[in-house]
N, C-alpha and C. Protein backbone atom coordinates (compact mmCIF):
# COMPACT_ATOMS: atom_id res chain seq x y z
N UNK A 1 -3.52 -17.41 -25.87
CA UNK A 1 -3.47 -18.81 -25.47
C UNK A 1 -3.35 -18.91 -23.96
N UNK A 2 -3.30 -20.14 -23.72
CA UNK A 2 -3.36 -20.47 -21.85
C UNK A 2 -1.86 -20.09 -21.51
N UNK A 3 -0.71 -19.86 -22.58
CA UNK A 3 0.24 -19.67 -22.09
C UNK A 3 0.61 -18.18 -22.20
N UNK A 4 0.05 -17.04 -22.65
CA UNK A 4 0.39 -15.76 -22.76
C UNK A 4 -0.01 -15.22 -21.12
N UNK A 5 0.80 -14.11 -20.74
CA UNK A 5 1.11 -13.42 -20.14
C UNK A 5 0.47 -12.07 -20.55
N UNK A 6 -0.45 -11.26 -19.92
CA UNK A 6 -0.77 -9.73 -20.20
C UNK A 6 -0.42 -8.84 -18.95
N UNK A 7 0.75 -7.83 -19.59
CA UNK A 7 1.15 -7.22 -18.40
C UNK A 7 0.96 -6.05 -19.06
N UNK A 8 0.45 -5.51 -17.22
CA UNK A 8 -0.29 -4.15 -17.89
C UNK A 8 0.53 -2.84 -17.32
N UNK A 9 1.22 -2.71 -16.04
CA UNK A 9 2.27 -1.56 -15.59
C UNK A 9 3.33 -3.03 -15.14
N UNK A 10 4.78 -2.48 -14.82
CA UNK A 10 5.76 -3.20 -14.14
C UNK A 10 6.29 -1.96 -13.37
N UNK A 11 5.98 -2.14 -12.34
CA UNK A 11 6.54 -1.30 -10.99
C UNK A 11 7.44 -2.11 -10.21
N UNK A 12 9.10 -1.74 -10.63
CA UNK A 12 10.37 -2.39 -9.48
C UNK A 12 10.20 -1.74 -8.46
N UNK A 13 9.39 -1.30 -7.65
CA UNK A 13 9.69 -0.66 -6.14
C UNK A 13 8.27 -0.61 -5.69
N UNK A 14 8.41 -0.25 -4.39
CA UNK A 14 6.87 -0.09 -3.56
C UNK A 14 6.09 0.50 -4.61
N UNK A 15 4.79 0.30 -4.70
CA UNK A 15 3.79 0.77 -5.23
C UNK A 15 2.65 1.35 -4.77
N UNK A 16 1.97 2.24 -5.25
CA UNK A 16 0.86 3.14 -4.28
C UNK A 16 0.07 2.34 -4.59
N UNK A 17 -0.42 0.91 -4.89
CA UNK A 17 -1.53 0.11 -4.29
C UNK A 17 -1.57 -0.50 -3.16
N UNK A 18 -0.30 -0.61 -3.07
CA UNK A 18 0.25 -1.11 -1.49
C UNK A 18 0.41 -0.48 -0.64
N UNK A 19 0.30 0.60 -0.69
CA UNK A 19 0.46 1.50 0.58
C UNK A 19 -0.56 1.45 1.73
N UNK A 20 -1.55 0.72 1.31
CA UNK A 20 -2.60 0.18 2.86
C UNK A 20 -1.60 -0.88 3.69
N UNK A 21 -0.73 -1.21 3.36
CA UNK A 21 -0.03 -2.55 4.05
C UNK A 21 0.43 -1.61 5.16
N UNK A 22 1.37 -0.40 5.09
CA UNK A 22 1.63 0.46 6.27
C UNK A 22 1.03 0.54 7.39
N UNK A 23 -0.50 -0.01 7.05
CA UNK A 23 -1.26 0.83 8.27
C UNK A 23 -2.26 -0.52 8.97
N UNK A 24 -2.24 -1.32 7.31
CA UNK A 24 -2.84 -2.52 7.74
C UNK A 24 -2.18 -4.11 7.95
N UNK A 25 -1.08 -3.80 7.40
CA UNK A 25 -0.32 -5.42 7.73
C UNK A 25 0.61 -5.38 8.70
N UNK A 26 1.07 -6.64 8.95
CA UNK A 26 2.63 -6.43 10.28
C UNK A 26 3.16 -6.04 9.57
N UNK A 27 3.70 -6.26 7.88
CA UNK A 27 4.73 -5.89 7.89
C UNK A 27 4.72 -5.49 6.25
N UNK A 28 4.77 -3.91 6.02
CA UNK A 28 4.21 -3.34 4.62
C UNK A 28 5.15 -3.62 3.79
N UNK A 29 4.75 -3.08 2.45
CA UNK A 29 5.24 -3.76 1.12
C UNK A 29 6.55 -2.44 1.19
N UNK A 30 6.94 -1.47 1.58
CA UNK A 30 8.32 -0.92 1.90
C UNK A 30 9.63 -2.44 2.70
N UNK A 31 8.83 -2.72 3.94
CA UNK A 31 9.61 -3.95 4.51
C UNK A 31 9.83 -4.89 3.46
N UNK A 32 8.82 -5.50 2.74
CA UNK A 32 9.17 -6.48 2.43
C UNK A 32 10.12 -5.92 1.07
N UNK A 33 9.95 -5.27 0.18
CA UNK A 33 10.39 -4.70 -0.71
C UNK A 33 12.22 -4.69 -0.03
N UNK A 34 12.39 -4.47 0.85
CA UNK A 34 14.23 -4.69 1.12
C UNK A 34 14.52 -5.65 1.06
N UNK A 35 13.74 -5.95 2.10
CA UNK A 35 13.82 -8.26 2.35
C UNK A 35 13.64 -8.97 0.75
N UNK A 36 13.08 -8.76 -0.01
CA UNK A 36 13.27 -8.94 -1.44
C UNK A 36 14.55 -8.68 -2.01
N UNK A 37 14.86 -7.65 -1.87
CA UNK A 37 15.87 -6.71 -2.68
C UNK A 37 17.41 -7.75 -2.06
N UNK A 38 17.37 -7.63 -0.88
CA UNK A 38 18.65 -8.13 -0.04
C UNK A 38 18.68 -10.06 -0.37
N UNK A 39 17.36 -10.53 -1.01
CA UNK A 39 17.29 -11.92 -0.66
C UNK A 39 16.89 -12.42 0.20
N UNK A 40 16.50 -11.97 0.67
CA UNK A 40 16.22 -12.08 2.47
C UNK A 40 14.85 -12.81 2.19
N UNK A 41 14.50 -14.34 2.89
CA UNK A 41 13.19 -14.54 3.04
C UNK A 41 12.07 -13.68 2.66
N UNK A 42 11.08 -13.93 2.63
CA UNK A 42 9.82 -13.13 2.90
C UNK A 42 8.78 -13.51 3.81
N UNK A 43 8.51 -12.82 5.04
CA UNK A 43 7.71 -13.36 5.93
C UNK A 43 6.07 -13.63 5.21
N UNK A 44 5.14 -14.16 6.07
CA UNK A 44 3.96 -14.87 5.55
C UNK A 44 3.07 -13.25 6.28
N UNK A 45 2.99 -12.45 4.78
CA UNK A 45 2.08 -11.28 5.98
C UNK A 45 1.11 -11.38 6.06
N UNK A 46 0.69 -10.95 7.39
CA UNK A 46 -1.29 -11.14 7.64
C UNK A 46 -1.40 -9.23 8.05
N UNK A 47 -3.21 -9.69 7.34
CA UNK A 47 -3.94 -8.60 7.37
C UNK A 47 -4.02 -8.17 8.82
N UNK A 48 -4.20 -6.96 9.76
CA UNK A 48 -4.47 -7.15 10.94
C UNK A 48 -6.35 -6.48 10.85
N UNK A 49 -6.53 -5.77 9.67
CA UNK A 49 -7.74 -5.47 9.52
C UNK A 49 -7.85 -4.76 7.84
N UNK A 50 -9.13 -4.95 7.36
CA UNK A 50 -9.45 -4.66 5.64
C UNK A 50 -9.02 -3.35 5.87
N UNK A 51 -8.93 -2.89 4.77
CA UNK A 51 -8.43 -1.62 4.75
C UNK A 51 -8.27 -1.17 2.84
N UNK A 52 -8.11 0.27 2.74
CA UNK A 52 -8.62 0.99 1.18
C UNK A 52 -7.56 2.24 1.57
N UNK A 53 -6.64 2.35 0.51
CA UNK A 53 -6.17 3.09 -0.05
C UNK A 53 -6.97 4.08 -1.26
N UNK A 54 -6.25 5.29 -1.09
CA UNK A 54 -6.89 6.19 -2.29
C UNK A 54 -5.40 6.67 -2.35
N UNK A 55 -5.57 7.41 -3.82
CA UNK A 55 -4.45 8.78 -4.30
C UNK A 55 -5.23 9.64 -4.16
N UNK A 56 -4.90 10.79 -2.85
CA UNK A 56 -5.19 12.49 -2.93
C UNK A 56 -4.42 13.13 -3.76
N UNK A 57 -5.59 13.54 -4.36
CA UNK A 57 -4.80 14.53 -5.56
C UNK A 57 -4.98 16.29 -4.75
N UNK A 58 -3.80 17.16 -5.46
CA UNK A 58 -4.31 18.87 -4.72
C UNK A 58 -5.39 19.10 -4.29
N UNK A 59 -6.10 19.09 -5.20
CA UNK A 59 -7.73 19.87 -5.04
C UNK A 59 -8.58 18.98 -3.73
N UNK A 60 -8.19 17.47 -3.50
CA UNK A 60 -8.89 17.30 -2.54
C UNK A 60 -8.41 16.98 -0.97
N UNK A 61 -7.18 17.54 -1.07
CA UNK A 61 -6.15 17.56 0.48
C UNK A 61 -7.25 18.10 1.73
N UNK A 62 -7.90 18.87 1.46
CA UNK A 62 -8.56 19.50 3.10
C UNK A 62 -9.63 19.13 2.78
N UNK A 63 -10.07 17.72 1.98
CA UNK A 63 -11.61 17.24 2.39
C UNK A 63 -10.89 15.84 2.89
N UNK A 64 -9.25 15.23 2.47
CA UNK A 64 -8.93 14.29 3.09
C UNK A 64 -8.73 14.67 4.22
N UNK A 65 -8.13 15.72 4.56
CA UNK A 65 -7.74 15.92 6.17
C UNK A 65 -8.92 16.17 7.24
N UNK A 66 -10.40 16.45 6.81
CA UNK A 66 -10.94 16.54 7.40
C UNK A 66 -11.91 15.35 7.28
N UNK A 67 -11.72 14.67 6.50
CA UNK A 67 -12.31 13.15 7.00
C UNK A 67 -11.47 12.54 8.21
N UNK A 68 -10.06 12.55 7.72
CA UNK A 68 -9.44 12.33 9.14
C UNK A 68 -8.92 12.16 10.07
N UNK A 69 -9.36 13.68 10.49
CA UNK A 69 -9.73 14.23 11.38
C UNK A 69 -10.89 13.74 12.37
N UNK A 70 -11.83 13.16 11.51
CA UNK A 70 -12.96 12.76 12.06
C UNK A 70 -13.29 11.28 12.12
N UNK A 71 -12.22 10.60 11.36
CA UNK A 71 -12.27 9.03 11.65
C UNK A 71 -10.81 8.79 12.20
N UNK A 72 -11.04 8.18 13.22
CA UNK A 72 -9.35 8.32 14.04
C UNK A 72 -8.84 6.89 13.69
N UNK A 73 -9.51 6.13 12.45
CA UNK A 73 -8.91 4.77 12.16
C UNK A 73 -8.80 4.94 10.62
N UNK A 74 -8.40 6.29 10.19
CA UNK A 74 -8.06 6.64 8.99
C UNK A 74 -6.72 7.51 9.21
N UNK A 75 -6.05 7.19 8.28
CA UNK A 75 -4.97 7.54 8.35
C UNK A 75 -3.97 8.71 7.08
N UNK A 76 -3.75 9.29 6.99
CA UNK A 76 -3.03 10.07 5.76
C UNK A 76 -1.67 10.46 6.06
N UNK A 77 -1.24 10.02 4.68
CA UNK A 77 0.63 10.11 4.53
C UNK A 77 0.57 11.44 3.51
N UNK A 78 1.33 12.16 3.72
CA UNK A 78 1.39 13.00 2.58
C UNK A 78 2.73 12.57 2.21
């Protein structure tokens, strides 16, 4: 019905879809995730540019590091 709800994961803490906010917002979903937690307002975040997250899995660590390596507006957290 128009009133059901389908929930598909529930993640209480930062989530690895959000982890582009680190690199691409003022202020990533770790920040806001306290400011939540504490009550604290939540600021209005803006994009500063699009941006794509992936999960590196083992097998493909030294084809991420050597992408970049070679794009200096890519970024990797291990």
């Amino acid at each position: 019905t128009d009133d059901d709800v389908i929930v598909n994961e529930i993640a209480p803490r930062p989530h690895n879809s959000g982890h582009y906010s680190i690199e691409a917002c003022d202020f990533s979903q770790f920040d806001t995730h306290i400011l939540g937690v504490l009550g604290a307002q939540l600021p209005a975040i803006k994009l500063h540019a699009p941006a794509v997250m992936l999960n590196v899995l083992g097998q493909h660590v030294e084809a991420a590091e050597k992408y970049v390596a070679e794009n200096p507006s890519a970024h990797l957290h291990m």
